[in-house]
Protein backbone atom coordinates (compact mmCIF):
# COMPACT_ATOMS: atom_id res chain seq x y z
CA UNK A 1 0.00 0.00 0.00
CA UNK A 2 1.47 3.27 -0.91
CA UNK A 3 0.84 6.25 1.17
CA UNK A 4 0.44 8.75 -1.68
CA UNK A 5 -2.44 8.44 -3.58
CA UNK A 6 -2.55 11.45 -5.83
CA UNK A 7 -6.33 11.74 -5.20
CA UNK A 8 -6.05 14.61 -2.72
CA UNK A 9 -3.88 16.67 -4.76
CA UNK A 10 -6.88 19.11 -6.16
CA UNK A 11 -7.90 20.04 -2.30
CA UNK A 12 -10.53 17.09 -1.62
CA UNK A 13 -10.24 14.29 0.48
CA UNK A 14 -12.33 11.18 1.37
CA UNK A 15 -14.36 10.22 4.21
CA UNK A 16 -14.98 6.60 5.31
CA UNK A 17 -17.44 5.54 3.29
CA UNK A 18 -15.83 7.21 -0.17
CA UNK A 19 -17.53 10.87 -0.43
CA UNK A 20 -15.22 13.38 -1.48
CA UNK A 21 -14.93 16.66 0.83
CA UNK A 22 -12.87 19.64 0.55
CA UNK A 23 -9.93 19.21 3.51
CA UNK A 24 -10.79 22.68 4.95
CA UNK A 25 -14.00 21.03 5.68
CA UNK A 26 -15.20 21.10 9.33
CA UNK A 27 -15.62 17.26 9.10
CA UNK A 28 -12.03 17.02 8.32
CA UNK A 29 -10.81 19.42 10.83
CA UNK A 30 -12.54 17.99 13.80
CA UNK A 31 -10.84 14.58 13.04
CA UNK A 32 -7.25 15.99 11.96
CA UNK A 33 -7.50 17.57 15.35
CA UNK A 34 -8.32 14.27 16.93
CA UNK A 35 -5.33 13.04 15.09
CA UNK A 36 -3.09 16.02 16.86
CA UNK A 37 -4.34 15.43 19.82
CA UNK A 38 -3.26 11.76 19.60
CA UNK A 39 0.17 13.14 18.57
CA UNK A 40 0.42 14.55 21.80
CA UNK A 41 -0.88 12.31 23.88
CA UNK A 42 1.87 10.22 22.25
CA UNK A 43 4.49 12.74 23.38
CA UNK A 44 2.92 12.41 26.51
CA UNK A 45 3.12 9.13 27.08
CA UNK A 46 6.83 8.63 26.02
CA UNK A 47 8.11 10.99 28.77
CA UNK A 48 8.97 9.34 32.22
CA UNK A 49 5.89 9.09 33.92
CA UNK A 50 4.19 6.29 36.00
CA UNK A 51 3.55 2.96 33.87
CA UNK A 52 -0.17 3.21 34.93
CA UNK A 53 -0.68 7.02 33.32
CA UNK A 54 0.97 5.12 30.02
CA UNK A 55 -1.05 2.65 30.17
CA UNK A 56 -4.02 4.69 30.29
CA UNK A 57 -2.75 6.97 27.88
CA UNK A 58 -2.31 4.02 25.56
CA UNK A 59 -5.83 3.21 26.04
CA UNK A 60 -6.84 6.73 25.11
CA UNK A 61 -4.91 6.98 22.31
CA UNK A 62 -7.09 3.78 21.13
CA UNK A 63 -10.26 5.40 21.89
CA UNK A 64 -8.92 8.62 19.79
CA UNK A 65 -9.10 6.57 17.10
CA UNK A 66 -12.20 5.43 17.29
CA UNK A 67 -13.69 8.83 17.80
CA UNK A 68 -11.46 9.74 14.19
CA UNK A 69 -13.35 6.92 12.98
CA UNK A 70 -16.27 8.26 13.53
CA UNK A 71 -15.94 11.76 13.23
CA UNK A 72 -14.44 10.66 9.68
CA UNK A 73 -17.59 8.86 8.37
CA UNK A 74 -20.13 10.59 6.28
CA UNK A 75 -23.61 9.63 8.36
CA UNK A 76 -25.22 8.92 5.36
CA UNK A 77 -23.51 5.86 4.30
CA UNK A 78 -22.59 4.68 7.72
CA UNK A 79 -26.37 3.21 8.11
CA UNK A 80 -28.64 1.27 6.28
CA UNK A 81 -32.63 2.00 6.08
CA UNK A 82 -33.14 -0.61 8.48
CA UNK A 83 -30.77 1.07 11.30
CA UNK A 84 -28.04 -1.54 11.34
CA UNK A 85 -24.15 -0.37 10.56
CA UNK A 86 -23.20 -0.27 7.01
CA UNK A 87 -19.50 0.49 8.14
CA UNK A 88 -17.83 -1.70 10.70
CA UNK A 89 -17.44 1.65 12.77
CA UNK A 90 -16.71 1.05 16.49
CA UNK A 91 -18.37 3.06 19.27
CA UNK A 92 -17.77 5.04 22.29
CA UNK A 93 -18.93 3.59 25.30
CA UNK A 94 -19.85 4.92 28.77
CA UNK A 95 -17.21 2.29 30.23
CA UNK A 96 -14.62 4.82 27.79
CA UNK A 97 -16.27 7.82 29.92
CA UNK A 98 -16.45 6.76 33.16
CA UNK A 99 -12.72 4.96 32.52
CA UNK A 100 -11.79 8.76 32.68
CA UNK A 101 -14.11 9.62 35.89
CA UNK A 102 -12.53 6.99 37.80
CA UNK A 103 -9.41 7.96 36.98
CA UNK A 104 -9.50 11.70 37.42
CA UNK A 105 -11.18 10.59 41.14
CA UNK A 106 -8.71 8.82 41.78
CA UNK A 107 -5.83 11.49 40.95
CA UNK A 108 -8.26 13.81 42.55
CA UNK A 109 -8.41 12.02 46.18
CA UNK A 110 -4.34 12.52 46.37
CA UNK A 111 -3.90 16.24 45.41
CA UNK A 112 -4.36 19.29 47.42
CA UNK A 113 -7.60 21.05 47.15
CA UNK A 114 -7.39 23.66 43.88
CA UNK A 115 -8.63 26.66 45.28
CA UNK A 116 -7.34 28.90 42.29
CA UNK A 117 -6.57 28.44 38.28
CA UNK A 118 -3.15 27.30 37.80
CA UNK A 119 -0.72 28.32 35.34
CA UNK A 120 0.20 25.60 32.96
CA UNK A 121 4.19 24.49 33.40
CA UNK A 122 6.54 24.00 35.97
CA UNK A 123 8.00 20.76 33.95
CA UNK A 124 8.43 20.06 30.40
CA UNK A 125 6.11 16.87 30.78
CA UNK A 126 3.34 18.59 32.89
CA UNK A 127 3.81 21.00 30.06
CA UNK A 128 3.11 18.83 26.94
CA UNK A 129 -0.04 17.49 29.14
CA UNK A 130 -1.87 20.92 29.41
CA UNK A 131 -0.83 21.47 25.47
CA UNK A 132 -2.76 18.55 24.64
CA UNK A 133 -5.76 19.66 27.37
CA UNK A 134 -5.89 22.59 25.08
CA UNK A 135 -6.17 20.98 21.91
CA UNK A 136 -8.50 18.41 23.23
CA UNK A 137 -10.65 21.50 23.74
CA UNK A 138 -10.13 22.78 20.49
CA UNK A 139 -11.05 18.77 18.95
CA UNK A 140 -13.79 19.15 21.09
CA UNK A 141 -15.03 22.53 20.17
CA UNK A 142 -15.12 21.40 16.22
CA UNK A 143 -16.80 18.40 16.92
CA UNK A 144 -19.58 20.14 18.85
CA UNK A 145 -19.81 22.34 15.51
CA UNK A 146 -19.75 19.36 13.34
CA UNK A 147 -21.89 17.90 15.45
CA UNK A 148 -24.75 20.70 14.80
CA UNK A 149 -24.50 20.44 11.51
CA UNK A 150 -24.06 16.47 11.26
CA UNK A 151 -25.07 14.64 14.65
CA UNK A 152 -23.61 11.72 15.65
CA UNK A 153 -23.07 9.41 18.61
CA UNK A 154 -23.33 11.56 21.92
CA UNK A 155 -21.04 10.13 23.62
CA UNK A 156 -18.26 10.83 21.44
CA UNK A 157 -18.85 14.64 22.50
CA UNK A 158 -18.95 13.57 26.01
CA UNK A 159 -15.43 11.37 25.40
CA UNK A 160 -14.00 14.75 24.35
CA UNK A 161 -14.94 16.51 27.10
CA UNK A 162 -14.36 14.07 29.91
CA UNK A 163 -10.81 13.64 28.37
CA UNK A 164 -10.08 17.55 28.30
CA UNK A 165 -11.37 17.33 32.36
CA UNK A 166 -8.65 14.11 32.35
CA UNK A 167 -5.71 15.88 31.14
CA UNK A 168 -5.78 18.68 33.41
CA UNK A 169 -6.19 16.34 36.77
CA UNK A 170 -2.93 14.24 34.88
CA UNK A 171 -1.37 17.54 34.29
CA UNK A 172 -1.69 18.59 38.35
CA UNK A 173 -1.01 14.50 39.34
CA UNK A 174 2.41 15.28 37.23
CA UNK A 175 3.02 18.55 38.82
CA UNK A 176 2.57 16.44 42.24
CA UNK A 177 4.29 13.44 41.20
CA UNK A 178 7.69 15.40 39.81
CA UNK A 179 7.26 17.61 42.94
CA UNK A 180 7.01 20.99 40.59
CA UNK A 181 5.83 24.19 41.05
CA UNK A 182 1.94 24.32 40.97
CA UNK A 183 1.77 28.11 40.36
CA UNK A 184 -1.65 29.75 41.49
CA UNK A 185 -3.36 32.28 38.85
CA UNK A 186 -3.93 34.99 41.58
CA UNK A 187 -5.47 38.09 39.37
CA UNK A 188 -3.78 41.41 39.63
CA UNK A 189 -5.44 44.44 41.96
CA UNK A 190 -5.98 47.28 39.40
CA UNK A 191 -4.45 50.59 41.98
């Protein structure tokens, strides 16, 4: 299989399923933005951090997939008149959200109270965890656009969302775990 095609090379680009989009389209946005997130989350997971946050990055970065896979799809070939699956597309689960919940809970119950915003840093790797926060917001901001315009399985929204929440419990577990610097956003008094 190569990896060039040639077929994208007037601007267009094909879903699962074979209809042709332009590749500014929001469709493909939302799912090449799944696809950096993924990149990150790969950066991520090959700094030196606990085995069990890699293996549950791991498991994300699966799940990232699927939610390209279905953010990729065009809805009106992925199912038949009768409701059934044309495409093989996996789902999101609620076991893939509350995966997540549990986890952040369980960060949660051995960190310090957050009583203010916190600046993102204080290490490199706590660092590349808020980056991909932010652009697990951003994924999840163009699916919830997509999503207006095409809808499709809710709980890939709520995946999104509950993995955004995720990353910034990791991203204070690291700052804990590497004993950083968890600096407090404390606004400025205007004089």
């Amino acid at each position: 299989m190569k990896v060039y095609t040639k077929t994208g090379d007037k601007g267009t680009t094909a879903l699962f399923g074979g209809t042709r989009v332009p590749k500014h389209h929001i469709r493909i946005e939302s799912y090449g933005t799944v696809d950096e997130l993924n990149s990150y989350i790969g950066l991520l997971r090959d700094q030196d951090i606990n085995t069990h946050y890699k293996n549950v990055l791991i498991q994300i970065q699966d799940r990232l997939f699927t939610v390209g896979a279905i953010l990729a799809t065009d809805p009106e070939k992925a199912i038949l008149k009768n409701g059934k699956s044309r495409l093989n597309i996996p789902k999101i689960s609620e076991e893939d959200i509350t995966t997540l919940e549990q986890e952040m809970d369980t960060m949660d119950a051995a960190l310090p109270q957050m009583t203010h915003f916190v600046l993102p840093g204080g290490h490199q790797t706590v660092s590349f965890c808020h980056i991909a926060r932010c652009v697990c917001r951003r994924a999840e901001r163009l699916a919830s656009a997509l999503n207006d315009l095409e809808p499709f399985q809710s709980e890939t929204l709520m995946y999104l969302n509950r993995l955004s929440d995720y990353l910034f419990v990791l991203a204070r577990k690291l700052t804990y775990d590497l004993q950083a610097e968890e600096v407090k956003w404390i606004p400025k008094k205007e004089s």
